[in-house]
C-alpha atoms as a PDB file:
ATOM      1  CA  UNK A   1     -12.335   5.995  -3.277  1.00  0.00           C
ATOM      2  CA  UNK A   2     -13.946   2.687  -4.432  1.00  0.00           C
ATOM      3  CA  UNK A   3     -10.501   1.294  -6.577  1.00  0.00           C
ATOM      4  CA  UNK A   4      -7.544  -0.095  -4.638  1.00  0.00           C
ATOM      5  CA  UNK A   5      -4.692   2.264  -4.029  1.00  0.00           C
ATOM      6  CA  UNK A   6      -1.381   1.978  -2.900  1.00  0.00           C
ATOM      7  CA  UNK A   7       0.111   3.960  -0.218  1.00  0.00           C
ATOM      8  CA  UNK A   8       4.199   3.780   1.596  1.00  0.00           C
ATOM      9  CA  UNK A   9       4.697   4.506   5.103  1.00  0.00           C
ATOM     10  CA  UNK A  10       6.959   7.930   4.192  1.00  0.00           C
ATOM     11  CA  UNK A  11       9.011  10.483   6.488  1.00  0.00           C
ATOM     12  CA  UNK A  12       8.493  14.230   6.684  1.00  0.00           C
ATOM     13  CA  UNK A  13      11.783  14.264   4.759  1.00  0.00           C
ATOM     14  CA  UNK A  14      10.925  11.873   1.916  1.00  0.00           C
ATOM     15  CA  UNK A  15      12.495   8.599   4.206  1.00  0.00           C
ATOM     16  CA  UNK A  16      11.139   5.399   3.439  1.00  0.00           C
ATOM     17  CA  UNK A  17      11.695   2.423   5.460  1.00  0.00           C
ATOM     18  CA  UNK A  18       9.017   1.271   5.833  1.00  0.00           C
ATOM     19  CA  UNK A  19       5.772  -0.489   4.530  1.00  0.00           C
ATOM     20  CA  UNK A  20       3.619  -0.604   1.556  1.00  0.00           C
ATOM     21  CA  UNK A  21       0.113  -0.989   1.426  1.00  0.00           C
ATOM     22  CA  UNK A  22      -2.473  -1.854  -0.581  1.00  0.00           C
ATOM     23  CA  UNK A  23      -6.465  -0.743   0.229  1.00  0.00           C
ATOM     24  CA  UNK A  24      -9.591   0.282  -0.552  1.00  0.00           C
ATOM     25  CA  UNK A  25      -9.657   2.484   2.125  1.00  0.00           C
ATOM     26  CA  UNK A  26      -6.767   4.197   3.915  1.00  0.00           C
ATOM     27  CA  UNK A  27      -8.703   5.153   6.536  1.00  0.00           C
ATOM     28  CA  UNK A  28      -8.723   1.341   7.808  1.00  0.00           C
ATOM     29  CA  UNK A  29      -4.965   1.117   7.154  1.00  0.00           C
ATOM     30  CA  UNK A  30      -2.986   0.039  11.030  1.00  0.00           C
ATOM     31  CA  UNK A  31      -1.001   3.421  12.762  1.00  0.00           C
ATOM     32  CA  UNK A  32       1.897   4.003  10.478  1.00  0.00           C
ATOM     33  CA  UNK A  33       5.785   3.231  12.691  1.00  0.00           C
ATOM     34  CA  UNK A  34       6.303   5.815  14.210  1.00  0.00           C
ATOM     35  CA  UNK A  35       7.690   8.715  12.894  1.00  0.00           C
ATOM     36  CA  UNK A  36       6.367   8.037   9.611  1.00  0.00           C
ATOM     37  CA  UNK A  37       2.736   8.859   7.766  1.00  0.00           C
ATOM     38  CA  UNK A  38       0.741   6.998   5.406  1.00  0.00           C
ATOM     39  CA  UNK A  39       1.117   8.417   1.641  1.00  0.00           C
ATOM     40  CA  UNK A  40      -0.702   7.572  -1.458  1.00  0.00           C
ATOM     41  CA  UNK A  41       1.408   6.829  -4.581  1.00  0.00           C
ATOM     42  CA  UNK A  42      -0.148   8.658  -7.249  1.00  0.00           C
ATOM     43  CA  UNK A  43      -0.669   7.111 -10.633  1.00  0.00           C
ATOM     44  CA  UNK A  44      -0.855   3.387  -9.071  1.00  0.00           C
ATOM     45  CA  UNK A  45      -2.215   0.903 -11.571  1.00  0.00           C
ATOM     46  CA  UNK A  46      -3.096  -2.557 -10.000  1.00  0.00           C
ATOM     47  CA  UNK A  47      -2.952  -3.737 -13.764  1.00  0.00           C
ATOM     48  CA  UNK A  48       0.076  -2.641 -14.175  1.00  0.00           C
ATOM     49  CA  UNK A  49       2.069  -3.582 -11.009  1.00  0.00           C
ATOM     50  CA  UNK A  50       0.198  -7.216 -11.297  1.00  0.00           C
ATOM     51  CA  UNK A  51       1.614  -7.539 -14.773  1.00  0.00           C
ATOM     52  CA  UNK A  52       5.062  -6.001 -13.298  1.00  0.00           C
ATOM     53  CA  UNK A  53       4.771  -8.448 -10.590  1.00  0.00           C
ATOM     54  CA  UNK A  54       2.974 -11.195 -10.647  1.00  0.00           C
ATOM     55  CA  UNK A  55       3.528 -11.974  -6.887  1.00  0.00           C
ATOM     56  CA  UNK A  56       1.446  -9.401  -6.043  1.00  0.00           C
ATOM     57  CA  UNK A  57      -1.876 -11.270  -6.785  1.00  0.00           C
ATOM     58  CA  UNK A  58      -1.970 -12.853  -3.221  1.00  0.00           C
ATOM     59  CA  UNK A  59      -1.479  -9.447  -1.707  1.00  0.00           C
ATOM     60  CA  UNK A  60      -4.103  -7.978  -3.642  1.00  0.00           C
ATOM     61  CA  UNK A  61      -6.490 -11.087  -3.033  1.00  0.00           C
ATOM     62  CA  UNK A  62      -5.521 -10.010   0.398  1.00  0.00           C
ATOM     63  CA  UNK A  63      -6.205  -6.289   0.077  1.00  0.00           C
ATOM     64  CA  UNK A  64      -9.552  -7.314  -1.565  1.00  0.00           C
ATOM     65  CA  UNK A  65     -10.931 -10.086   1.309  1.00  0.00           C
ATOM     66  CA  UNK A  66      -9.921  -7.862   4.613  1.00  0.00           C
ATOM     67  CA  UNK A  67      -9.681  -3.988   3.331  1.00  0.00           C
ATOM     68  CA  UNK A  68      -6.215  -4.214   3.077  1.00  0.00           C
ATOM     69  CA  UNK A  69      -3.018  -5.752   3.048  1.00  0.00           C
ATOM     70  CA  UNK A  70       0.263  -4.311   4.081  1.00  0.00           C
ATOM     71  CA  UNK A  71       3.840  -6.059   3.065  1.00  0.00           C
ATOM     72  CA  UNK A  72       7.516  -5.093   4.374  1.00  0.00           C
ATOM     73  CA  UNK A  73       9.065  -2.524   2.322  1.00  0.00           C
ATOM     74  CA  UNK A  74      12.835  -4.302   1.062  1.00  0.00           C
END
């Protein structure tokens, strides 16, 4: 997939705590923590979230120069 996405480190039982991350590819995401997988959130808009959240322009700028960029989940 050529478009950023946006993917949470997720549980087998829906448990989230801990990162999100933003890439082009997931494939060059870091291992999840263990215990937990890498998911893709469907229906992820980088518009949207950007104009949502306008802190999220140096994580994308991020995402955009090295693959990726991952952030602690709050």
């Amino acid at each position: 997939m050529n478009r950023l996405q946006k993917l949470v480190e997720q549980g087998a039982h829906g448990e989230r705590p801990g990162r999100t991350a933003y890439a082009f590819n997931a494939a060059i995401l870091p291992e999840p923590t263990r215990g937990l997988d890498w998911r893709p959130v469907t229906g992820f808009s980088p518009g949207d979230a950007i104009l949502q959240d306008p802190d999220l322009k140096d994580v994308f700028a991020a995402a955009i120069k090295d693959g990726y960029s991952a952030v602690e989940t709050l």
